[in-house]
C-alpha atoms as a PDB file:
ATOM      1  CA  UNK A   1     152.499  10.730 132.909  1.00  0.00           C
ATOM      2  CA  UNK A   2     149.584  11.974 131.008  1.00  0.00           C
ATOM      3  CA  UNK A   3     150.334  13.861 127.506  1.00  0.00           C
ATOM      4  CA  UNK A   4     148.570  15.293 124.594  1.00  0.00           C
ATOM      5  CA  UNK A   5     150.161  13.454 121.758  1.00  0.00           C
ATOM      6  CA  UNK A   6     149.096  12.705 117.896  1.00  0.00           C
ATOM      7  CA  UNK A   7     150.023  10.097 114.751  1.00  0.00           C
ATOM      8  CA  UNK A   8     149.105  11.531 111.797  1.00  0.00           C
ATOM      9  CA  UNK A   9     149.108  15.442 110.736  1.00  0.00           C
ATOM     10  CA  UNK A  10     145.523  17.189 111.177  1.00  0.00           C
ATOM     11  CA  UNK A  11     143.031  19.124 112.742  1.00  0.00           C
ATOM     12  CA  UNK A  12     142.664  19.679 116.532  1.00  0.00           C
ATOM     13  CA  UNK A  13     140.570  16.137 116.307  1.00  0.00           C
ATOM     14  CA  UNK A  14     143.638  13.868 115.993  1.00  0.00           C
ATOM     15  CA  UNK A  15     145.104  15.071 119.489  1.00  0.00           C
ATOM     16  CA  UNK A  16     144.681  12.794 122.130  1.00  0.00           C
ATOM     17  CA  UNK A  17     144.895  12.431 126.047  1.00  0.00           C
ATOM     18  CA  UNK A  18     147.190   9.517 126.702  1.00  0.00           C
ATOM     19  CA  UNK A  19     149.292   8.107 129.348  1.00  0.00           C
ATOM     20  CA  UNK A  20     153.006   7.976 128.554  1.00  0.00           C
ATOM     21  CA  UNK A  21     156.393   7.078 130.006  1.00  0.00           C
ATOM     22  CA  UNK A  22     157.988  10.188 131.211  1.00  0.00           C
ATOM     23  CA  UNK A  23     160.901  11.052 129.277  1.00  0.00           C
ATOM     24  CA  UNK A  24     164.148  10.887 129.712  1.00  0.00           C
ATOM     25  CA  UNK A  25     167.015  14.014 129.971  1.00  0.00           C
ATOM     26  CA  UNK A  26     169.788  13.777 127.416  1.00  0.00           C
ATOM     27  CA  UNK A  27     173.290  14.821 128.449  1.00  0.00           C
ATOM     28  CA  UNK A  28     172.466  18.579 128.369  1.00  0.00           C
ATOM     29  CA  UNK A  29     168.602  18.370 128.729  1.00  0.00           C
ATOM     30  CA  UNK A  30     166.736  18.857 131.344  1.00  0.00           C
ATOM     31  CA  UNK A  31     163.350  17.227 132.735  1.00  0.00           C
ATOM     32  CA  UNK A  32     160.639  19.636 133.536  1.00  0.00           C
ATOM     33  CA  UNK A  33     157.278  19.071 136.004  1.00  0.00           C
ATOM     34  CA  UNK A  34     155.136  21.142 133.719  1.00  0.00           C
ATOM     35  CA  UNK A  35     153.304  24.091 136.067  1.00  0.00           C
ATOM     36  CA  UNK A  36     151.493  25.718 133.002  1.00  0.00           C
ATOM     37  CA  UNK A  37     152.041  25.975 129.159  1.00  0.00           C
ATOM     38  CA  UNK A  38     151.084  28.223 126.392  1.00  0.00           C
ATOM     39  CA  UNK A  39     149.641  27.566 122.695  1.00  0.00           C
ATOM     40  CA  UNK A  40     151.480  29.175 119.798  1.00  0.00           C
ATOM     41  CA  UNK A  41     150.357  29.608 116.348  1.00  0.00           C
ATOM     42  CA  UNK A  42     153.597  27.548 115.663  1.00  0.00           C
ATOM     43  CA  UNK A  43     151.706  24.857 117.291  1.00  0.00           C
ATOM     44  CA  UNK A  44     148.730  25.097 114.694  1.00  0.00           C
ATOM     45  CA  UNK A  45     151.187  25.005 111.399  1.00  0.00           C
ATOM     46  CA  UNK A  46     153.252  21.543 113.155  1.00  0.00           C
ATOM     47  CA  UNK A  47     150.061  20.051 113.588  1.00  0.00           C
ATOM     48  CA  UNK A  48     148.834  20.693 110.138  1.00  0.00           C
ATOM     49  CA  UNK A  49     151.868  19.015 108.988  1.00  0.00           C
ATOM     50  CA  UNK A  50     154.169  19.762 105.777  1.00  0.00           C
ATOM     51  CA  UNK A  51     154.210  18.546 102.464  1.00  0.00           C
ATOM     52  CA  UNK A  52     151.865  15.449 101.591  1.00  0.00           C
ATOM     53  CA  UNK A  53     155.696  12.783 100.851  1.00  0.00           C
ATOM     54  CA  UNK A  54     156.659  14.116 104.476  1.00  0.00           C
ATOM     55  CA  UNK A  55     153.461  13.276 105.762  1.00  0.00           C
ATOM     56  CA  UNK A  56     153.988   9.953 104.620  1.00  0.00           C
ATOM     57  CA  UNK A  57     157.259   9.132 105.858  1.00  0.00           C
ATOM     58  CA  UNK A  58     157.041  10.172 108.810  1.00  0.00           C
ATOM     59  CA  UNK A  59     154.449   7.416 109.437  1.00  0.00           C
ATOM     60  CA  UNK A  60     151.990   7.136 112.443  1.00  0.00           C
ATOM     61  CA  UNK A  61     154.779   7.973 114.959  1.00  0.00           C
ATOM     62  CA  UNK A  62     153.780   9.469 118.180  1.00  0.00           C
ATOM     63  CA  UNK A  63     154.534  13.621 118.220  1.00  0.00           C
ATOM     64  CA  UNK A  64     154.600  15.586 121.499  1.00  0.00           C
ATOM     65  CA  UNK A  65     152.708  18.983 120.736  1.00  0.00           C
ATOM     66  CA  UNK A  66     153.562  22.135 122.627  1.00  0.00           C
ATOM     67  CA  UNK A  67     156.690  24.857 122.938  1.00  0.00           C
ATOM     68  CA  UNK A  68     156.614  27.284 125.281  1.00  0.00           C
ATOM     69  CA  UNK A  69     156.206  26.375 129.214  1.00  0.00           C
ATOM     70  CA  UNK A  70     157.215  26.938 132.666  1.00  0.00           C
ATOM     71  CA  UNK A  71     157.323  24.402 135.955  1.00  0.00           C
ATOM     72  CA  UNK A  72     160.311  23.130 137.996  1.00  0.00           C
ATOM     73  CA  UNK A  73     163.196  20.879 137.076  1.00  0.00           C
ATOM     74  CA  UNK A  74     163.055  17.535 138.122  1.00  0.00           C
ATOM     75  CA  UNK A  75     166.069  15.607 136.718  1.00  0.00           C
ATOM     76  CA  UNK A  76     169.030  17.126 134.908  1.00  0.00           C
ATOM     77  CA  UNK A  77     171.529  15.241 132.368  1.00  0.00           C
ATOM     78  CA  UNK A  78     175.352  14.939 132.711  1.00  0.00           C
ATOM     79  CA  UNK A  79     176.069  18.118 131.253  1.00  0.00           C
ATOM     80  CA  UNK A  80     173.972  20.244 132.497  1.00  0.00           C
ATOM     81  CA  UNK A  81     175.329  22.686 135.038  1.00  0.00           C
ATOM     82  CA  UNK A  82     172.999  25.948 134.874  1.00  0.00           C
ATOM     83  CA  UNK A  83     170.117  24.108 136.888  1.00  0.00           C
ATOM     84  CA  UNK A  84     169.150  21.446 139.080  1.00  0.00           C
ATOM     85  CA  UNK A  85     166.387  19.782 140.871  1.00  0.00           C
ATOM     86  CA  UNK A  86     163.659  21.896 142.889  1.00  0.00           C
ATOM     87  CA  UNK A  87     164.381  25.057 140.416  1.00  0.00           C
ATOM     88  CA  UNK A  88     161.798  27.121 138.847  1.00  0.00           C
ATOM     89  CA  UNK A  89     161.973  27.602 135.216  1.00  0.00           C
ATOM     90  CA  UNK A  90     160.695  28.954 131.879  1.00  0.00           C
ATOM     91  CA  UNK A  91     161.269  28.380 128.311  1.00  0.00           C
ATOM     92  CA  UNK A  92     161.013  26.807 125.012  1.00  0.00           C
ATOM     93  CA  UNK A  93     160.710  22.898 125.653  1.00  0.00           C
ATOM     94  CA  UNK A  94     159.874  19.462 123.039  1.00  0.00           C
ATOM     95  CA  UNK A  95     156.167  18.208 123.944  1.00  0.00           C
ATOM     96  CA  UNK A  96     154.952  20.769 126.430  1.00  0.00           C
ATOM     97  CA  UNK A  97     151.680  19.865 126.323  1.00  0.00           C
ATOM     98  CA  UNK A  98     152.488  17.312 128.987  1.00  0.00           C
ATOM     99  CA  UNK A  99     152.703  17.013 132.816  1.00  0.00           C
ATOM    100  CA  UNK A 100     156.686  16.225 132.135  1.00  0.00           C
ATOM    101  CA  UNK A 101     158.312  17.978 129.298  1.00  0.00           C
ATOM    102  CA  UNK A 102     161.970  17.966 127.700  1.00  0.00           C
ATOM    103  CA  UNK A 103     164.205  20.895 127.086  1.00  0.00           C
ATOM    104  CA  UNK A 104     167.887  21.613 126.151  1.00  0.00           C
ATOM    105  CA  UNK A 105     169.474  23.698 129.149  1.00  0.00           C
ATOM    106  CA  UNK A 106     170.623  26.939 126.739  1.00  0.00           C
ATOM    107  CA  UNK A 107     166.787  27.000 125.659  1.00  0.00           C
ATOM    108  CA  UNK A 108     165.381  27.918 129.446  1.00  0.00           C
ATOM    109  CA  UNK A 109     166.035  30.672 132.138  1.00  0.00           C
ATOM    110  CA  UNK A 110     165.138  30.940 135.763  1.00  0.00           C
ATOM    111  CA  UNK A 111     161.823  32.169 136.485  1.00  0.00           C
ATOM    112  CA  UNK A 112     161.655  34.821 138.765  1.00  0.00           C
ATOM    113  CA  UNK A 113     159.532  34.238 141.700  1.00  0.00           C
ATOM    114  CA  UNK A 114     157.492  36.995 141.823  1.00  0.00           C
ATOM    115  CA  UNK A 115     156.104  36.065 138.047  1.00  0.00           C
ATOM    116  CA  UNK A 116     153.934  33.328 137.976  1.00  0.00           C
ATOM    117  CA  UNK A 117     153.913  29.865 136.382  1.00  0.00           C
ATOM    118  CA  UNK A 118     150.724  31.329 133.802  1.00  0.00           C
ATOM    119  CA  UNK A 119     152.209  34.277 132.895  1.00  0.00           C
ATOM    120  CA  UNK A 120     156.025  32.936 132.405  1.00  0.00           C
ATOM    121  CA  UNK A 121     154.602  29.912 130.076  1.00  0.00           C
ATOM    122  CA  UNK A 122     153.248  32.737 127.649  1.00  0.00           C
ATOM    123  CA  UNK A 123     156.589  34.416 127.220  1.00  0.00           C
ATOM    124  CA  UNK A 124     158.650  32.377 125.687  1.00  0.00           C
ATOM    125  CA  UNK A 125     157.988  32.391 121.991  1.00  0.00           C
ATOM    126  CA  UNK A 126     156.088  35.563 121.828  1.00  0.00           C
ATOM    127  CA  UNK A 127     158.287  37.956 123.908  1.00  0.00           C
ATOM    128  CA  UNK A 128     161.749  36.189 122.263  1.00  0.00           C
ATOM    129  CA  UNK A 129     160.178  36.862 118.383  1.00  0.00           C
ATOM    130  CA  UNK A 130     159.098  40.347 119.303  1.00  0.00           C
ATOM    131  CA  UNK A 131     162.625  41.272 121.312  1.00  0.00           C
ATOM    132  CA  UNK A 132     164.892  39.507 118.731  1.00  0.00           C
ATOM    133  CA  UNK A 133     162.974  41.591 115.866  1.00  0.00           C
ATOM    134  CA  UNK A 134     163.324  45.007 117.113  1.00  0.00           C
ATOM    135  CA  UNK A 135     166.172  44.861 118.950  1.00  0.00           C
ATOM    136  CA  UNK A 136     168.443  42.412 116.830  1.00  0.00           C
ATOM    137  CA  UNK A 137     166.979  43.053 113.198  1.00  0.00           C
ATOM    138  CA  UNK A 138     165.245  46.631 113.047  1.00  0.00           C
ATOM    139  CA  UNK A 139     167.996  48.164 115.409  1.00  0.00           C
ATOM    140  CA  UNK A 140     165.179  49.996 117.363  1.00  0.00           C
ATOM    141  CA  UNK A 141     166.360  53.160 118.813  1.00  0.00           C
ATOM    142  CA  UNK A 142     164.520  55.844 121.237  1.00  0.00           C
ATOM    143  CA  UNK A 143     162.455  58.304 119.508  1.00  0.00           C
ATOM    144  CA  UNK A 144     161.756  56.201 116.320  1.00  0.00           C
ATOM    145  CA  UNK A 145     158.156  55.566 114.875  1.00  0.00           C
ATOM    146  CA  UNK A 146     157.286  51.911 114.866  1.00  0.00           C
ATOM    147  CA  UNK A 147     154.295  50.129 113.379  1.00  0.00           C
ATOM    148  CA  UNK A 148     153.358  46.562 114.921  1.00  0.00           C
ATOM    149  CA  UNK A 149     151.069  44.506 112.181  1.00  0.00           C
ATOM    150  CA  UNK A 150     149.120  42.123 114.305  1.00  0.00           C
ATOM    151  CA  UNK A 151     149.647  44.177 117.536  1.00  0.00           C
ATOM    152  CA  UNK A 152     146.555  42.049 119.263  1.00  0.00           C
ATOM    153  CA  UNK A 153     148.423  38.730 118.669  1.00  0.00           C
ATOM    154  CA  UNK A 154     150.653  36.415 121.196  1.00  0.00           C
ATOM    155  CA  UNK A 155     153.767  37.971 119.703  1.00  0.00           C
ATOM    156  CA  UNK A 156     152.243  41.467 119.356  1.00  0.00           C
ATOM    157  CA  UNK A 157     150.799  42.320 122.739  1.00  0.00           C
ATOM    158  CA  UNK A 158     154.838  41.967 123.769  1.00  0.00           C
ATOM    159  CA  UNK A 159     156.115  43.968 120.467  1.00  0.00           C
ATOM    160  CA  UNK A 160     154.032  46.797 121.706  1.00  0.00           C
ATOM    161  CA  UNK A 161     155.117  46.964 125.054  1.00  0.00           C
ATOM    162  CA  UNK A 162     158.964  46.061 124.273  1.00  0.00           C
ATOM    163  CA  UNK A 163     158.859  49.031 121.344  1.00  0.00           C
ATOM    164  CA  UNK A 164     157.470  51.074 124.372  1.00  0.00           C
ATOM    165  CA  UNK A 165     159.991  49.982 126.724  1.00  0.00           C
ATOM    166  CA  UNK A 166     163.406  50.672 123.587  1.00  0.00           C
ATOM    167  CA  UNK A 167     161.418  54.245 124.051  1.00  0.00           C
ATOM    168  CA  UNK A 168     160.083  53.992 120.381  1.00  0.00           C
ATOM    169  CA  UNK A 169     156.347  56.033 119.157  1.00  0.00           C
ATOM    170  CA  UNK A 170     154.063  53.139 118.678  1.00  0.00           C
ATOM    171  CA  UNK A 171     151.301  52.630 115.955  1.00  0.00           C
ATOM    172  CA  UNK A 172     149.358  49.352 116.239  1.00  0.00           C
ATOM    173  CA  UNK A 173     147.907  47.558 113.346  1.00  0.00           C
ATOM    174  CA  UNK A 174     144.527  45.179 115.043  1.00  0.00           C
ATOM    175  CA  UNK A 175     140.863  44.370 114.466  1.00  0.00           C
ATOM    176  CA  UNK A 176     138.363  47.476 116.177  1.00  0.00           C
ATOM    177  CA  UNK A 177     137.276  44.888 119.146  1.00  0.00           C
ATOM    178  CA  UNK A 178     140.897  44.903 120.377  1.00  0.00           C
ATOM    179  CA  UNK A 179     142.017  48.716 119.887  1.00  0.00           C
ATOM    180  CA  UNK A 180     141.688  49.252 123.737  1.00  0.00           C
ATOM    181  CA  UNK A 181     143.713  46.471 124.806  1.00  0.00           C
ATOM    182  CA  UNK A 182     146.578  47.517 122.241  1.00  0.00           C
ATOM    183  CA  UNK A 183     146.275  51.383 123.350  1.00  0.00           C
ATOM    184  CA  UNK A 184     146.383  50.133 127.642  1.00  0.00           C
ATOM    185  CA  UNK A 185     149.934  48.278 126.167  1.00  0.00           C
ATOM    186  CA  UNK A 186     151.480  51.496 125.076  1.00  0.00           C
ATOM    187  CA  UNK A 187     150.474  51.916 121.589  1.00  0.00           C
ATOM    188  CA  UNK A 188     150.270  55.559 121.029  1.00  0.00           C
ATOM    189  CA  UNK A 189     147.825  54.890 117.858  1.00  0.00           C
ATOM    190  CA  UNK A 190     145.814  51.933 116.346  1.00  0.00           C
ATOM    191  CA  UNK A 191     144.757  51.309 113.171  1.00  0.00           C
ATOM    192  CA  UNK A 192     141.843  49.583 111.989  1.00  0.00           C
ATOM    193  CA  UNK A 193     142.770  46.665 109.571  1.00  0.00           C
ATOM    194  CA  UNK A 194     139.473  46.473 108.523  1.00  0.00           C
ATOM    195  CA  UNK A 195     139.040  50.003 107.737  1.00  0.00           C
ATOM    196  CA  UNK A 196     142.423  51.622 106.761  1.00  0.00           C
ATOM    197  CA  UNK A 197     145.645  49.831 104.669  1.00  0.00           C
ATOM    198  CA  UNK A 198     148.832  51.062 106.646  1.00  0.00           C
ATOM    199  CA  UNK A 199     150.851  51.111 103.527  1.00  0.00           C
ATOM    200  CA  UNK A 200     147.987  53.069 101.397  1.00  0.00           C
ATOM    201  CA  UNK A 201     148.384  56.095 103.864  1.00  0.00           C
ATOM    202  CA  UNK A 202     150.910  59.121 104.558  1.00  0.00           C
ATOM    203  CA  UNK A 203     152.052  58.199 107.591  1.00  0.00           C
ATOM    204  CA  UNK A 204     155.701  56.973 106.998  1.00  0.00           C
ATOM    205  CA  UNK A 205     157.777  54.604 109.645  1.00  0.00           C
ATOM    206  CA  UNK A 206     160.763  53.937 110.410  1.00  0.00           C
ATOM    207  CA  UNK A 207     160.316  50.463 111.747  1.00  0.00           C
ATOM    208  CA  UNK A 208     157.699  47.825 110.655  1.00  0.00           C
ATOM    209  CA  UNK A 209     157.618  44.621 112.947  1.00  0.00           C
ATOM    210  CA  UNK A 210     155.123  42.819 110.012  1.00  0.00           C
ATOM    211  CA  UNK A 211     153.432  39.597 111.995  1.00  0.00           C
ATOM    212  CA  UNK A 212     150.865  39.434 109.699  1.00  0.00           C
ATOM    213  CA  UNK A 213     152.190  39.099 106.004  1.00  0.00           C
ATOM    214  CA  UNK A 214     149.692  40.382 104.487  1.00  0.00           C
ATOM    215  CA  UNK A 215     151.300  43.033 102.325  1.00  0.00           C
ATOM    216  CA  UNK A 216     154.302  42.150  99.682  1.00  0.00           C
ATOM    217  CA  UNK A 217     157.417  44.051 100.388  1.00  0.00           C
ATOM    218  CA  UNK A 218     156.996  46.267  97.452  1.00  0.00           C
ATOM    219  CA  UNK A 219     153.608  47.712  99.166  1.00  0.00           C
ATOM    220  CA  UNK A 220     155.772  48.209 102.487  1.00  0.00           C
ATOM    221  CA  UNK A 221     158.231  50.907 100.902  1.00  0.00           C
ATOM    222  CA  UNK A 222     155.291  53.095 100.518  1.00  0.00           C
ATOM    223  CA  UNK A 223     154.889  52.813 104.313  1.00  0.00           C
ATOM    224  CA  UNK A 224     158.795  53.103 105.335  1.00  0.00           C
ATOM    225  CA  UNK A 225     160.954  56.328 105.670  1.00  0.00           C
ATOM    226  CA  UNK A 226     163.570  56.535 103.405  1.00  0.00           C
ATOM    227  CA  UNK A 227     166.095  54.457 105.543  1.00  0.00           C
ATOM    228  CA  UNK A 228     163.532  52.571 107.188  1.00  0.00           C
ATOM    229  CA  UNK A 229     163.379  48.868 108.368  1.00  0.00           C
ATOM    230  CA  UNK A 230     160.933  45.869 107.641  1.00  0.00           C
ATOM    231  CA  UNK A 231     161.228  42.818 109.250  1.00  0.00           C
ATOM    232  CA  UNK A 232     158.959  39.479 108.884  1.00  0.00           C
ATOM    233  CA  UNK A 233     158.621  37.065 110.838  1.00  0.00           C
ATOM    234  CA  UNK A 234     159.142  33.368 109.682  1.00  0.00           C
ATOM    235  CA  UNK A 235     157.851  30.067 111.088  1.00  0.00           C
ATOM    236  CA  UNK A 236     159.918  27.071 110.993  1.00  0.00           C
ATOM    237  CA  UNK A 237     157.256  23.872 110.755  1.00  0.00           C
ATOM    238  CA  UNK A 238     158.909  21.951 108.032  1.00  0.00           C
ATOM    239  CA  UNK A 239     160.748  21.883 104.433  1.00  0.00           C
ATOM    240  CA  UNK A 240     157.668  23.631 102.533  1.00  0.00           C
ATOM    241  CA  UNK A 241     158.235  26.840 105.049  1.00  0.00           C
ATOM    242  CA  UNK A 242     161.701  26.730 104.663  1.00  0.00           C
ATOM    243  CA  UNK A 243     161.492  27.627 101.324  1.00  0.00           C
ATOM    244  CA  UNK A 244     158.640  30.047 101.546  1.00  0.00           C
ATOM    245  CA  UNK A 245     161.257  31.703 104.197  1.00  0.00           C
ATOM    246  CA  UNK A 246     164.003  31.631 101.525  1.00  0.00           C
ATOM    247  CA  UNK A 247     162.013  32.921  99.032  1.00  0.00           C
ATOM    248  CA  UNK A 248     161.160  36.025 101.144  1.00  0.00           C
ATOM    249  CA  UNK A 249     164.361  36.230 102.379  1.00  0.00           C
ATOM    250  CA  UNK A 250     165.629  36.566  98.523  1.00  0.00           C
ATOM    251  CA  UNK A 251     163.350  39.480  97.666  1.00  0.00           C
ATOM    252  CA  UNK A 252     164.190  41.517 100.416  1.00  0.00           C
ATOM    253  CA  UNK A 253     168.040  41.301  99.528  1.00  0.00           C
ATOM    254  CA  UNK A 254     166.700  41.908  96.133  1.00  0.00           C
ATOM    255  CA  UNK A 255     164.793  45.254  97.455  1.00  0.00           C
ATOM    256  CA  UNK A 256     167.360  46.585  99.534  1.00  0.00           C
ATOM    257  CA  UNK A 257     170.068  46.436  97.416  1.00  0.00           C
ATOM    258  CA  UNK A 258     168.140  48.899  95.426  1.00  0.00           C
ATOM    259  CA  UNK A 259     166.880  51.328  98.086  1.00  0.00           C
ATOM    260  CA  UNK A 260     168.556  52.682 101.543  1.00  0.00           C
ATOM    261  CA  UNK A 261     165.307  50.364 102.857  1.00  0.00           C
ATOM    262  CA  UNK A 262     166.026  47.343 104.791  1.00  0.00           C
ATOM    263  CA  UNK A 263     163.923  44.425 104.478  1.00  0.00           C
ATOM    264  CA  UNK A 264     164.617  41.154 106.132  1.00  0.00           C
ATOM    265  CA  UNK A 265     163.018  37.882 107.484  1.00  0.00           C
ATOM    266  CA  UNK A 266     163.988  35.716 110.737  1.00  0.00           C
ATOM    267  CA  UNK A 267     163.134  33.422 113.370  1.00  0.00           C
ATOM    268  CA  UNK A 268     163.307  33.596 116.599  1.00  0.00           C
ATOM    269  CA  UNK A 269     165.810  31.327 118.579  1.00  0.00           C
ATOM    270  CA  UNK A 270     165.326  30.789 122.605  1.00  0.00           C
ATOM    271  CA  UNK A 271     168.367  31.645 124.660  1.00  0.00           C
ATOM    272  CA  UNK A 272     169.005  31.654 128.257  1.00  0.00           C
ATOM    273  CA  UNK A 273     170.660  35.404 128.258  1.00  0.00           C
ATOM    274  CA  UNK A 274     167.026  36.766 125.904  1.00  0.00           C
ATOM    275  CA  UNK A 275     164.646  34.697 128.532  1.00  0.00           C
ATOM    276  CA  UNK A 276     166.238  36.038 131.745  1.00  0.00           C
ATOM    277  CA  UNK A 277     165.910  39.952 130.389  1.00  0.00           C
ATOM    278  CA  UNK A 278     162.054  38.785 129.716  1.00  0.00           C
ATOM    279  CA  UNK A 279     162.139  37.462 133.022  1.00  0.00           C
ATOM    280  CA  UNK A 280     163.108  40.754 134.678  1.00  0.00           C
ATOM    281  CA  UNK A 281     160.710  42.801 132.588  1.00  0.00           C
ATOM    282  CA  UNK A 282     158.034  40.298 133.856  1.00  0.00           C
ATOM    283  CA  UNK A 283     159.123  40.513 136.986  1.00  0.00           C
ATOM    284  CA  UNK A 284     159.220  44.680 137.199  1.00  0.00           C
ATOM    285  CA  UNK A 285     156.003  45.034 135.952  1.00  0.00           C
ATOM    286  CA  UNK A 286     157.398  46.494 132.222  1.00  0.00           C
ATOM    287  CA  UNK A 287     156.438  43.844 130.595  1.00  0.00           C
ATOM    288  CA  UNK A 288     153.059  41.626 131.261  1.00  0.00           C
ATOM    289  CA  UNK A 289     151.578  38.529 129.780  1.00  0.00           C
ATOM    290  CA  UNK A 290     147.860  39.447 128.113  1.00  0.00           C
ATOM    291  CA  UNK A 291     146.064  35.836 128.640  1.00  0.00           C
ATOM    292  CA  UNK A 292     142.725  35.467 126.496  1.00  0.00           C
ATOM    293  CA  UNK A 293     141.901  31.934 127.676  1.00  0.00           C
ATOM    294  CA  UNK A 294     142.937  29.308 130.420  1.00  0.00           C
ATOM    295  CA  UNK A 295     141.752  25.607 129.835  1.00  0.00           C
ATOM    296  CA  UNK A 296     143.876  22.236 131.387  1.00  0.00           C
ATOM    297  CA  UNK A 297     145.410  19.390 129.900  1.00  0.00           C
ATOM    298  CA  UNK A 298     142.787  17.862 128.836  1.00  0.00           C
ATOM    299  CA  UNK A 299     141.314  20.786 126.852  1.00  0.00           C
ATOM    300  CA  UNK A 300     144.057  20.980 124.483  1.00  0.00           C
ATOM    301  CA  UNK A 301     141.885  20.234 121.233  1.00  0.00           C
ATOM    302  CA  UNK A 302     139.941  23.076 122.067  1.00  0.00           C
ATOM    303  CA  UNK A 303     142.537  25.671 122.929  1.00  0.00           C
ATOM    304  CA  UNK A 304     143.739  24.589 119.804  1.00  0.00           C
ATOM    305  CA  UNK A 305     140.548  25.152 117.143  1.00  0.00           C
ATOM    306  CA  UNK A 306     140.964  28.646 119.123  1.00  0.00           C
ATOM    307  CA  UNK A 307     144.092  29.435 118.238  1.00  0.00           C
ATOM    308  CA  UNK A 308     143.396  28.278 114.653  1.00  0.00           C
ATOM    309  CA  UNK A 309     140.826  31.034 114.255  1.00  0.00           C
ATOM    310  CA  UNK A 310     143.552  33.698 114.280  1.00  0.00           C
ATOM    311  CA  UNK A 311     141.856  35.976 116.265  1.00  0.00           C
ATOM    312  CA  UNK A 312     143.034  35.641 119.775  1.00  0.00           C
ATOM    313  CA  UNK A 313     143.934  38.902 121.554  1.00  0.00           C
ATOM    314  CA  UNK A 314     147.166  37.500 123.360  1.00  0.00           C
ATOM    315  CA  UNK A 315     148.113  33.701 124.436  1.00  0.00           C
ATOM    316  CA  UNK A 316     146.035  31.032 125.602  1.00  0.00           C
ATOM    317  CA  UNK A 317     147.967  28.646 129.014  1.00  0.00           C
ATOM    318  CA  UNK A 318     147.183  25.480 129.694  1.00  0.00           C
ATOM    319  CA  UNK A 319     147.163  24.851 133.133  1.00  0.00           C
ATOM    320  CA  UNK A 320     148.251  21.715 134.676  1.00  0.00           C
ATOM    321  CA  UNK A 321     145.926  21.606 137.476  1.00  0.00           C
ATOM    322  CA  UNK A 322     142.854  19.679 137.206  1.00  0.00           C
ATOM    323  CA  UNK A 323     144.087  17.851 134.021  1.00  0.00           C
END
């Protein structure tokens, strides 16, 4: 099979297009025939690689890039008993930038067939962070105002329309260029980053889905109701995040067990039961997928220095067509 795969932490430049022996399905893994893929900013802080000592032990072993995809299963392990050959699927997988890709059986869902392979790969990730942080950590409930920092982003362009969806008032936090595509998702407001702090105004919230983190949890209060809720989001890439995660995690205990405020950091985790409600808002037409960019397999590198720039307005799929 052909793969995008890289030896040493980096830049776009040390991916490469190589041929490679298609992998193998554990006992409760499945094999996938990857349709289409999608490029997180997750994928941009693996590649760059942790601490220097990690760097170094980990020698020049080959690593499989890419998360989130969608395709259709073509070998199953022993234990795996939600899916079999010939079915379409979607999910969080190891080395998805591939035209075979790896992933346990909890971490995928069936894809609906009215959704296509495109917009399905750019779920994952995105839609699970945004659901499992207003639904599972800010307790979203009808009526409330919610702000969305980075409401442009691949996890953003779902927050808006999942807030929307819990029946929540929506404020989105973006750059002027992509005001219009946040407003068409639901937001009932945008600000300006550029031109107006969130937390230096009146306006109080009662929810704050921050994807951003660029304000310290002590400038948030200003921006929260009395009982209101902040919640980070965290990426996992190696032992140097984990303790920036802890660290955060530590000062917002320390601030909320001073104040009826409620600040708190996660990570998302991929679950069948999560990816099949994304599914059927995919499928309905409640929620969409907002793709920036398409490239193929090939292209990876340069989806990549794209997604590095921190400025793309949704997800960017790589399509497995044409590789």
């Amino acid at each position: 099979m052909n793969a995008i795969v890289y030896r040493r932490n980096g830049p776009p430049e040390v991916l490469r297009y190589e041929e490679m022996e298609k992998p193998t399905p554990g006992a409760d893994e499945v094999l996938i025939r990857v349709r289409a893929a999608a490029v997180n900013p997750l994928d941009c802080h693996i590649l760059k690689g942790g601490p220097a000592l990690m760097q170094l032990l980990g020698g020049r072993k080959v690593r499989h890039p890419g998360v989130d995809a969608a395709g259709v299963v073509e070998a199953v392990g022993m234990g795996v008993t939600q899916y079999k050959p010939g079915d379409a699927v979607f999910g969080c997988c190891k080395g998805a930038f591939a035209e075979f890709a790896i992933a346990e059986q909890k971490a995928l869902a069936v894809k609906p067939e009215s959704v296509s392979f495109e917009d399905a790969a750019a779920a994952p990730i995105g839609a699970l962070t945004a659901l499992q942080g207003l639904r599972d950590k800010g307790k979203i409930r009808q009526g409330q105002s919610v702000l969305i920092n980075g409401a442009s982003g691949g996890v953003g362009t779902y927050a808006v329309q999942l807030a929307r969806i819990f029946g929540a008032h929506v404020t989105g936090v973006c750059s002027a260029r992509n005001a219009e595509l946040v407003r068409s998702l639901g937001a009932e407001r945008t600000i300006d980053y550029a031109k107006e702090d969130f937390a230096a105004g009146t306006t109080r919230y009662d929810l704050i889905l921050d994807l951003a983190g660029n304000h310290s949890f002590s400038t948030c209060k200003r921006a929260l109701t009395p009982r209101g809720v902040h919640v980070g989001v965290g990426i996992l890439d190696g032992p140097k995040s984990m303790i920036v995660l802890c660290g955060a995690l530590l000062v917002g205990l320390a601030q909320s067990k001073f104040s009826r405020q409620t600040f708190t950091v996660f990570v998302a985790k991929a679950n069948r039961q999560d990816l099949t409600l994304i599914g059927a808002w995919l499928a309905s037409g409640e929620l969409k997928s907002v793709i920036d960019k398409k490239y193929t397999l090939r292209e990876v590198p340069e989806a990549m220095r794209y997604q590095g720039t921190w400025h793309v307005p949704g997800k960017l799929v790589i399509g497995m067509d044409g590789t």
